[in-house]
Protein backbone atom coordinates (compact mmCIF):
# COMPACT_ATOMS: atom_id res chain seq x y z
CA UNK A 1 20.04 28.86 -35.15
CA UNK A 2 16.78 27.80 -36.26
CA UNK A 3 14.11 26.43 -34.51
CA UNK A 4 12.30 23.69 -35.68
CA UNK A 5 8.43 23.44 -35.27
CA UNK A 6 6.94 19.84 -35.43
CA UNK A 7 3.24 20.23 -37.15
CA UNK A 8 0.52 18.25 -35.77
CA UNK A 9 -0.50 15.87 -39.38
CA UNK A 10 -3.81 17.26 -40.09
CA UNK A 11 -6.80 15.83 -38.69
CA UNK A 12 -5.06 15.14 -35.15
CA UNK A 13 -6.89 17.44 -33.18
CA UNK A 14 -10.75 17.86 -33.42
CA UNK A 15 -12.93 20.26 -31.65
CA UNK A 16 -15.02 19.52 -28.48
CA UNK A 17 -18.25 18.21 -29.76
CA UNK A 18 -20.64 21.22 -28.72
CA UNK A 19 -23.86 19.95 -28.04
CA UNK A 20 -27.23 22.33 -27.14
CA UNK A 21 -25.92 25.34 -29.18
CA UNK A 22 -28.90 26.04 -31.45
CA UNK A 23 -30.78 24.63 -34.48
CA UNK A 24 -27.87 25.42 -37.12
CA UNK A 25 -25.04 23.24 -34.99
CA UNK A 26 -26.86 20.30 -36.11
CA UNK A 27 -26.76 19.18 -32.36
CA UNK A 28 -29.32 21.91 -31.27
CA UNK A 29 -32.90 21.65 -29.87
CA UNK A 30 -32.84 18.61 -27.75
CA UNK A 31 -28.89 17.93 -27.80
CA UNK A 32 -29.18 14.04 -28.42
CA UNK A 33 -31.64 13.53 -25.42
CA UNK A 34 -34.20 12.15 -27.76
CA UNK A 35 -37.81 14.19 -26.92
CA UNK A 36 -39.21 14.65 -22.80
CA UNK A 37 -38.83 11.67 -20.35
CA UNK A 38 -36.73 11.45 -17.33
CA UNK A 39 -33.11 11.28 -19.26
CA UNK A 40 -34.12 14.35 -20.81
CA UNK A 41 -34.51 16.44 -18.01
CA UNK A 42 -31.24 18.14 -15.89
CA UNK A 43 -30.23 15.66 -13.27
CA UNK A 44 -31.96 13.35 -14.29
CA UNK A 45 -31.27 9.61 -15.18
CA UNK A 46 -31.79 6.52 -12.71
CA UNK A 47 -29.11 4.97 -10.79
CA UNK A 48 -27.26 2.14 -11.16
CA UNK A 49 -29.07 -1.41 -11.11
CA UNK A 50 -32.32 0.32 -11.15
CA UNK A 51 -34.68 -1.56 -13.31
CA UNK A 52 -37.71 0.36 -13.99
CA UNK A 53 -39.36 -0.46 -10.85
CA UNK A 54 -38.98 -4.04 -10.87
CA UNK A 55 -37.72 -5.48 -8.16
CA UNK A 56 -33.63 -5.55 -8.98
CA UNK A 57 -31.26 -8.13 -9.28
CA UNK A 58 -29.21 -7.26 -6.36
CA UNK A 59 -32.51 -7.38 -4.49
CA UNK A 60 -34.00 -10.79 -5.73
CA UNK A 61 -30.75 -12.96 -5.31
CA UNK A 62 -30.40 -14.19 -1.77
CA UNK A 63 -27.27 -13.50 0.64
CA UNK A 64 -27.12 -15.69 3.44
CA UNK A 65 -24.81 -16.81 5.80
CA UNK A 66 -20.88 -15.79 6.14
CA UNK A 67 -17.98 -15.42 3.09
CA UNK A 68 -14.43 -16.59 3.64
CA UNK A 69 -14.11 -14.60 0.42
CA UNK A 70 -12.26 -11.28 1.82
CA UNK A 71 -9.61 -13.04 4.01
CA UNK A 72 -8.83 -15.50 1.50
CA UNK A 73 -5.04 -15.73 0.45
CA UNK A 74 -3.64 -15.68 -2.43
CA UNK A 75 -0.18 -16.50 -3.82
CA UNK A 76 2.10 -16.25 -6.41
CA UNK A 77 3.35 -19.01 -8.35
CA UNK A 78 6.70 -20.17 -9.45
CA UNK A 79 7.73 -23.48 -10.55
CA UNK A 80 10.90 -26.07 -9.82
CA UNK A 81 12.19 -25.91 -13.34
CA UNK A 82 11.95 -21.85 -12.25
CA UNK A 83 14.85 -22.76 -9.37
CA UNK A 84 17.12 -23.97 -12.29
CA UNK A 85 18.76 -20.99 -12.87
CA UNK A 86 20.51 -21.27 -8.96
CA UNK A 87 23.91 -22.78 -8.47
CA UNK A 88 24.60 -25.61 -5.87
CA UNK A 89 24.18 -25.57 -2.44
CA UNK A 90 22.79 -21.29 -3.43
CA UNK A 91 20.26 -19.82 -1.20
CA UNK A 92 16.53 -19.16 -2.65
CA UNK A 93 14.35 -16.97 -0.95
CA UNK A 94 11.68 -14.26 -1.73
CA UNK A 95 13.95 -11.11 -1.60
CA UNK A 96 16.91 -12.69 -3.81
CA UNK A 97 13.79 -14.16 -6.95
CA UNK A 98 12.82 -10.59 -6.71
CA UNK A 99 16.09 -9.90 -7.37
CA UNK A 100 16.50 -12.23 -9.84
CA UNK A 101 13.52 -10.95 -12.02
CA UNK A 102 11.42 -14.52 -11.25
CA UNK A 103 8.77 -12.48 -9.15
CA UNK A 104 7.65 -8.79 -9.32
CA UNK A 105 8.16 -6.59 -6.22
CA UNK A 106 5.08 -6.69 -5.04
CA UNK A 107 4.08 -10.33 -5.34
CA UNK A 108 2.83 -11.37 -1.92
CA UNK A 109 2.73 -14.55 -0.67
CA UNK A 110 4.66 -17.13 -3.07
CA UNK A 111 4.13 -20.71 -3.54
CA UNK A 112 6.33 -23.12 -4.94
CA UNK A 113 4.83 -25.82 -7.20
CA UNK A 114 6.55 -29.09 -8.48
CA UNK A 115 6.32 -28.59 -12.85
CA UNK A 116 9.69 -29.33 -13.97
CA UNK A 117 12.99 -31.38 -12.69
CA UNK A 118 14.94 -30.30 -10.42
CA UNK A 119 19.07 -31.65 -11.04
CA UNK A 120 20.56 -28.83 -8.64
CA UNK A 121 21.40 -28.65 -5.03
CA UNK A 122 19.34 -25.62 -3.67
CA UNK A 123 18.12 -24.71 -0.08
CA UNK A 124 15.19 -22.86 -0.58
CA UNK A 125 13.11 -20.97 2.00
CA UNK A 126 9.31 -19.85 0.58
CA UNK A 127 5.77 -19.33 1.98
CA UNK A 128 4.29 -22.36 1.06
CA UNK A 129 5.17 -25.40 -1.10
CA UNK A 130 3.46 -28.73 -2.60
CA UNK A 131 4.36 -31.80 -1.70
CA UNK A 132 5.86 -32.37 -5.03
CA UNK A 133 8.13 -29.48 -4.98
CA UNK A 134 9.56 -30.44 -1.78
CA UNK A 135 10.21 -34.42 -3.13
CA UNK A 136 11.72 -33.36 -5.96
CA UNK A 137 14.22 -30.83 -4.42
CA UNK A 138 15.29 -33.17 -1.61
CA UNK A 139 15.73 -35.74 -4.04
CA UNK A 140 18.53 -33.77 -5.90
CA UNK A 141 19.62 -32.99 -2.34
CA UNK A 142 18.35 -29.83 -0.93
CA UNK A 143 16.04 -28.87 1.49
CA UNK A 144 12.63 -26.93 1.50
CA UNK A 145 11.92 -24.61 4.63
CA UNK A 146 8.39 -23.35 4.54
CA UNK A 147 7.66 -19.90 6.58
CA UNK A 148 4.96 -19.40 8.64
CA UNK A 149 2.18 -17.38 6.74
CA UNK A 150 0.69 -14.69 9.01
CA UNK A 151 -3.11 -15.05 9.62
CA UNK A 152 -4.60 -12.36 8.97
CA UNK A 153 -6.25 -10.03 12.17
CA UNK A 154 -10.04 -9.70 12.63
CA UNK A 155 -11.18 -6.60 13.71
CA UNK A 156 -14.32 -7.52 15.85
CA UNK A 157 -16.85 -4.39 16.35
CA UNK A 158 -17.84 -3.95 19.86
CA UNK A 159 -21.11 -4.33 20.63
CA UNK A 160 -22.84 -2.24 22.52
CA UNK A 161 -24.95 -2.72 25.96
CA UNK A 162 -28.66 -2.59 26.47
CA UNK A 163 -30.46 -1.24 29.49
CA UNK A 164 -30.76 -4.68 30.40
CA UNK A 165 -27.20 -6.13 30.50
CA UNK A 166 -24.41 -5.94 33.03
């Protein structure tokens, strides 16, 4: 039985580019540094969003007050013309659009929004939904349960006690 050997094509592969390895490498002397300075020595280099001294960006732009920012919540999307694919009087939660292939497995919170028409009878059970999805699907005769979405916890630091508190 022969064996059969599958050949790189040529020009696949290259070597490591070998930089620092004397004048006849072509890449000798300084090694692409360019000539002294700080980014020529070992180690060194500045770090990030240093500017030379100046005062840096991060620095100069104020940051007051608090940011809803991390605890906002975000949610999925799907559509009513999405829902079309149901039969009457059919079930549609999270777990069985997952199923479905309408949403990805790890989708969050979803949110149903009111694009489309709606002709089907379909009892549908969702995070959240606008006020047009929810006309339009009791008007063809279903009904729209929203669940409660969980807030989420605070972690509050305790603070510690001075010599002159209780």
């Amino acid at each position: 039985m022969n064996e059969i050997f599958i050949k790189r094509p040529k020009g696949a592969t290259k070597n490591k580019r070998r930089v620092g390895r004397g004048l006849g490498s072509g890449r000798g002397t300084t090694a692409g540094k360019g000539n002294k300075g700080q980014n020529a020595r070992s180690g060194g280099g500045v770090r990030p969003g240093f500017e030379g001294g100046q005062m840096p960006l991060f620095r100069r732009i104020a940051r007051r007050g608090f940011s809803n920012y991390p605890f906002k919540i975000r949610y999925t999307t799907i559509n009513v013309d999405d829902l079309q694919i149901f039969g009457d009087g059919e079930k549609v939660t999270k777990e069985i659009l997952i199923k479905r292939g309408i949403l990805k497995k790890r989708c969050g919170f979803v949110k149903l929004l009111g694009r489309g028409e709606m002709t089907k009878k379909v009892i549908v059970e969702i995070d959240k939904a606008s006020g047009s999805a929810k006309e339009k699907i009791s008007k063809a005769g279903g009904s729209v349960t929203e669940l409660r979405t969980p807030k989420p916890v605070l972690k509050r630091k305790k603070m510690k006690k001075t010599k002159g508190e209780n």
